[in-house]
Protein backbone atom coordinates (compact mmCIF):
# COMPACT_ATOMS: atom_id res chain seq x y z
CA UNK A 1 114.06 63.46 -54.76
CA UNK A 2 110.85 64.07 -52.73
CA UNK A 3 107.93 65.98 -54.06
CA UNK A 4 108.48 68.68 -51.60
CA UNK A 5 112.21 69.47 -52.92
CA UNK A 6 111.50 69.23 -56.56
CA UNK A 7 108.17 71.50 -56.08
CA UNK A 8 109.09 75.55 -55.39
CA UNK A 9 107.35 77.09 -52.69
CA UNK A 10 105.17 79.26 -55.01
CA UNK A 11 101.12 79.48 -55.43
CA UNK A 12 101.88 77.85 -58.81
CA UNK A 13 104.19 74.46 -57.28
CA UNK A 14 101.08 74.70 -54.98
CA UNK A 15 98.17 73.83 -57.59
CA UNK A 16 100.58 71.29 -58.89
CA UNK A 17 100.70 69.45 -55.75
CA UNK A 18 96.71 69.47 -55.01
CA UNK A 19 96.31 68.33 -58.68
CA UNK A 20 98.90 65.70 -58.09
CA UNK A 21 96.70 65.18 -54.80
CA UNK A 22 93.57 64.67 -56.36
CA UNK A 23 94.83 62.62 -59.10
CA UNK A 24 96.19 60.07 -56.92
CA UNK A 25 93.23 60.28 -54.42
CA UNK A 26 91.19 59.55 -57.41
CA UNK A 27 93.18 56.60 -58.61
CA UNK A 28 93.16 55.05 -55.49
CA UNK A 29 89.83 55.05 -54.85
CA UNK A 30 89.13 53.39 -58.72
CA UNK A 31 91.61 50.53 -57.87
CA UNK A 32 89.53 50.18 -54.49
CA UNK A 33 86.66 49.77 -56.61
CA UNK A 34 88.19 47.28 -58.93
CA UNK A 35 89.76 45.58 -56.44
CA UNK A 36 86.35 44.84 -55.14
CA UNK A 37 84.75 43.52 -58.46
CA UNK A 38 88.30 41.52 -58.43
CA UNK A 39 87.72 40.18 -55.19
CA UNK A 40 83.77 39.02 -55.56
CA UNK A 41 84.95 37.71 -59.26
CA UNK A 42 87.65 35.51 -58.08
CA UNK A 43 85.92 34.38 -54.88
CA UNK A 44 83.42 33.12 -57.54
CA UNK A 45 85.83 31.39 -59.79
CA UNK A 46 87.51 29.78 -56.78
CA UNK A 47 84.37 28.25 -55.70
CA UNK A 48 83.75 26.79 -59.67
CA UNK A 49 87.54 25.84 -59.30
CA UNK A 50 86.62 24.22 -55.98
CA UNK A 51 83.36 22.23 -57.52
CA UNK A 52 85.14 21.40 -60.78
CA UNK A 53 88.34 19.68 -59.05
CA UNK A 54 85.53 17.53 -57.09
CA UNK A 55 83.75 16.75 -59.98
CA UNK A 56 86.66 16.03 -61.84
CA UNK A 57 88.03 13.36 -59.10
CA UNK A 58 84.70 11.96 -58.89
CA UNK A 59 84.23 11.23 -62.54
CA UNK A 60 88.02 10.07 -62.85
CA UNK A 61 87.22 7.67 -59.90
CA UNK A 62 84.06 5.96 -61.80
CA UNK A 63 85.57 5.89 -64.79
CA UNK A 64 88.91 3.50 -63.32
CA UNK A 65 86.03 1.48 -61.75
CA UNK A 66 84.48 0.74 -64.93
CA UNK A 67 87.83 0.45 -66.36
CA UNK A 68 89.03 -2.12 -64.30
CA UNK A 69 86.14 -4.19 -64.21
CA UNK A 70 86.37 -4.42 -68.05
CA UNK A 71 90.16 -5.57 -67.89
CA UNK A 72 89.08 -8.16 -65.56
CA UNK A 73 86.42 -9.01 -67.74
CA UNK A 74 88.11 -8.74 -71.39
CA UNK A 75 91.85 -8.49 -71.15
CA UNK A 76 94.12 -5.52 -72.74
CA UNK A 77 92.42 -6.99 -76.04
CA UNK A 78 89.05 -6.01 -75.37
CA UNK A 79 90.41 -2.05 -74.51
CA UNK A 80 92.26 -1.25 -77.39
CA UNK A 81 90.04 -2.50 -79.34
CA UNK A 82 87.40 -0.64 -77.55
CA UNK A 83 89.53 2.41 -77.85
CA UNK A 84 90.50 2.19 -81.99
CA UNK A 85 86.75 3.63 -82.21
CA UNK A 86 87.10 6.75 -80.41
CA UNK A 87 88.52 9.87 -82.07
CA UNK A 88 90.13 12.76 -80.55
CA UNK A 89 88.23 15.12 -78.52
CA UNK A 90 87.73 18.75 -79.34
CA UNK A 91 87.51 21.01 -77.01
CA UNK A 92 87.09 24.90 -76.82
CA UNK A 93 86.37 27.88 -74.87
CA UNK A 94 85.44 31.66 -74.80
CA UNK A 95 87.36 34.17 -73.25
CA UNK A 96 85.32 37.14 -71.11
CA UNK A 97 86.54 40.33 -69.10
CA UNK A 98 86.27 41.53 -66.02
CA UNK A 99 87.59 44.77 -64.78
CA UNK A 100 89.72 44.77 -68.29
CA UNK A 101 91.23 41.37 -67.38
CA UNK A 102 90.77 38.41 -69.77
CA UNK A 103 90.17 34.96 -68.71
CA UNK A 104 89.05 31.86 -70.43
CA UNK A 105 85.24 30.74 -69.12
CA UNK A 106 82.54 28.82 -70.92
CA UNK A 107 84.55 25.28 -71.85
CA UNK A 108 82.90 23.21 -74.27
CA UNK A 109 84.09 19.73 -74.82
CA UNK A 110 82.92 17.02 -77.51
CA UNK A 111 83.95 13.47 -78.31
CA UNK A 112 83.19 12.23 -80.89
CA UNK A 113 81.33 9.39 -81.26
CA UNK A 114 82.38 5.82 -82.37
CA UNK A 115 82.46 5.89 -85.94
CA UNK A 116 79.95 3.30 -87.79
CA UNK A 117 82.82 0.86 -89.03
CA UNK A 118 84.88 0.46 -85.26
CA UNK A 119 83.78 -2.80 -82.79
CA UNK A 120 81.76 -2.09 -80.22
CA UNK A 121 83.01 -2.74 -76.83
CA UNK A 122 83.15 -6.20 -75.73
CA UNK A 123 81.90 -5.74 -72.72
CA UNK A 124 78.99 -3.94 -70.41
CA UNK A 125 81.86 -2.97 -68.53
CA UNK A 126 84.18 -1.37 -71.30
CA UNK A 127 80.27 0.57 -72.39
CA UNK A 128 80.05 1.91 -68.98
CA UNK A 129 84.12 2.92 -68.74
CA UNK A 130 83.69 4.77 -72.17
CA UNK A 131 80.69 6.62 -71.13
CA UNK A 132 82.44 7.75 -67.40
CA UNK A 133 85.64 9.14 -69.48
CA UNK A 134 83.75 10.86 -71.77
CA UNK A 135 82.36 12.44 -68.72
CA UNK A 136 85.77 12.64 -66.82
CA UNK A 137 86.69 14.73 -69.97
CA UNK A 138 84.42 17.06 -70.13
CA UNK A 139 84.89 17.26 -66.06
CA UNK A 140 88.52 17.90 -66.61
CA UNK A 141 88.49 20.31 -68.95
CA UNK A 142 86.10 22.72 -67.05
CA UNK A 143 88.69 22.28 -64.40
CA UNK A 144 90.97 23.35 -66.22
CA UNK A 145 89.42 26.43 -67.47
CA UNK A 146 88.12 27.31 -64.34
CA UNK A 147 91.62 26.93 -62.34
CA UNK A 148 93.67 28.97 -65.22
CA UNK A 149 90.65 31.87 -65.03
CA UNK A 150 91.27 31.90 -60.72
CA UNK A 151 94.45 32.07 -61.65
CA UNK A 152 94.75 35.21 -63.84
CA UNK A 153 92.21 37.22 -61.92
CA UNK A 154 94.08 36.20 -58.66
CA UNK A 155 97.16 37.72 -60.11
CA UNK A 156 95.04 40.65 -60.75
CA UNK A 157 93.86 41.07 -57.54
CA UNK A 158 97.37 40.83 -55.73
CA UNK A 159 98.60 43.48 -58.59
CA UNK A 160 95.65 45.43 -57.81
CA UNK A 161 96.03 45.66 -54.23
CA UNK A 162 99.87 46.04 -54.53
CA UNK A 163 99.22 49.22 -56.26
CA UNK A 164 96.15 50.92 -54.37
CA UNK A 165 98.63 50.14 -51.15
CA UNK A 166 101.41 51.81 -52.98
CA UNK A 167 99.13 54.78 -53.33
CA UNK A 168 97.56 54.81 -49.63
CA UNK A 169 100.81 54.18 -47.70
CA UNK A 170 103.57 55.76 -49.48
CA UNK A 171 102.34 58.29 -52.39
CA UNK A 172 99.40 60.06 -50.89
CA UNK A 173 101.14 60.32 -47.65
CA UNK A 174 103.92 62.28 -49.39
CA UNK A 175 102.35 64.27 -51.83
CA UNK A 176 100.34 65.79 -48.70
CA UNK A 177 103.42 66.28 -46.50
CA UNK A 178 104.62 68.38 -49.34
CA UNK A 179 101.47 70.16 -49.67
CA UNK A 180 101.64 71.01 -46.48
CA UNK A 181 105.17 71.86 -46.38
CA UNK A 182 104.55 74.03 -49.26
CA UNK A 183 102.05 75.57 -47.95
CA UNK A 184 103.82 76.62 -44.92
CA UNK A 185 106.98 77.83 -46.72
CA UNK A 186 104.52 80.31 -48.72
CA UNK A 187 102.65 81.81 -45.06
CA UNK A 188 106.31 82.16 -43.77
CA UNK A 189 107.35 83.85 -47.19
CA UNK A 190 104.17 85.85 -47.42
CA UNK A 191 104.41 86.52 -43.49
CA UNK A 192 108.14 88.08 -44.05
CA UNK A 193 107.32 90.32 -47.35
CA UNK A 194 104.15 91.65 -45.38
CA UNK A 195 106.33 92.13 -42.29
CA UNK A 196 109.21 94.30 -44.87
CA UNK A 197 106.53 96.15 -46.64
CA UNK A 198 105.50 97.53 -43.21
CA UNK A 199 108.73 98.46 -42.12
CA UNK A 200 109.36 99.97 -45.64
CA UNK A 201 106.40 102.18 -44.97
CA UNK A 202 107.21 102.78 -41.53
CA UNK A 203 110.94 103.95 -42.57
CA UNK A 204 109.18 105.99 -45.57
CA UNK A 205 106.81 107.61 -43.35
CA UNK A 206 109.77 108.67 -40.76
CA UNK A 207 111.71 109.97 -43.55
CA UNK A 208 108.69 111.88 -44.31
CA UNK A 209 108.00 113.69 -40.86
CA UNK A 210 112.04 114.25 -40.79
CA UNK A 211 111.82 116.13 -43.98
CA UNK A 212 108.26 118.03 -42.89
């Protein structure tokens, strides 16, 4: 059922529909608005997405360098016994908000360091390897964040824009071609009870000059 069918032609059913108007007017303009703050924030976290998957490749790609050249140099040996010393990273983030959507942002990442008691690498090689994964690490998991937080705002966006199109092309479109529909069913209804009050008072005044 349309607007213009469910709404009587009356003053009141009138109102309604310029309310309804305005409200959606309004609404549409907001989502314009936060579709722009969408737009600028995502374009944002697609660039950090952009420079974190570089840096990220970059790091990996030292760190199998260094990891190679201490397998040539120490054997399988050498790495796991470089890698009993390492504990399990820890790694956290913050969440912030922009136009009322939630994202993760600010990644922190530690690993630990080699405890006291655990061999040192054997090699300069197996040093250097340990250092660039640390760093690949830490790389990665900005990535991460910064990808997933592109992610949920680019939803956003399309959602955003899906709706303020809704309301453009198809809602405000209607709600005035009942308004105006309305509006001309009242000057046709107001037109015909003007047009029988004056032959009411033209038949009332013939009566008159009959009975005179």
């Amino acid at each position: 059922m349309s607007a213009a069918s469910a709404t009587p032609p009356s003053r009141a059913g009138r109102l309604r529909l310029r309310h309804s108007l305005d409200v959606a007017l309004r609404g549409a303009d907001l989502l314009d608005q936060k579709l722009r703050i969408l737009r600028t924030r995502h374009e944002e976290l697609l660039r950090a997405e952009e420079a974190g998957a570089h840096a990220w490749h970059d790091t990996v790609r030292e760190a199998e360098t260094w990891l190679l050249r201490g397998l040539l140099q120490g054997g399988e040996h050498a790495l796991e016994t470089a890698a009993d010393g390492v504990g399990p990273p820890e790694i956290d983030w913050r969440e912030e908000t922009t136009m009322g959507v939630r994202h993760p942002s600010h990644v922190s990442c530690r690993v630990p360091g080699r405890s006291p008691d655990a061999a040192t690498p054997g090699s300069t090689a197996l040093i250097h390897a340990e250092a660039a994964w640390r760093e690949a690490l830490r790389a990665g998991a900005e990535y991460a964040v910064a990808r997933a937080a592109a992610g949920i705002v680019g939803a956003e966006v399309a959602r955003t824009r899906q709706r303020a199109r809704a309301l453009r092309r198809h809602w405000i479109p209607r709600l005035e071609e009942s308004l105006a529909q309305v509006g001309l069913a009242l000057e046709e209804s107001e037109h015909e009870d003007a047009v029988r009050r004056r032959w009411a008072a033209g038949s009332s005044d013939g009566r008159e000059s009959d009975g005179g």
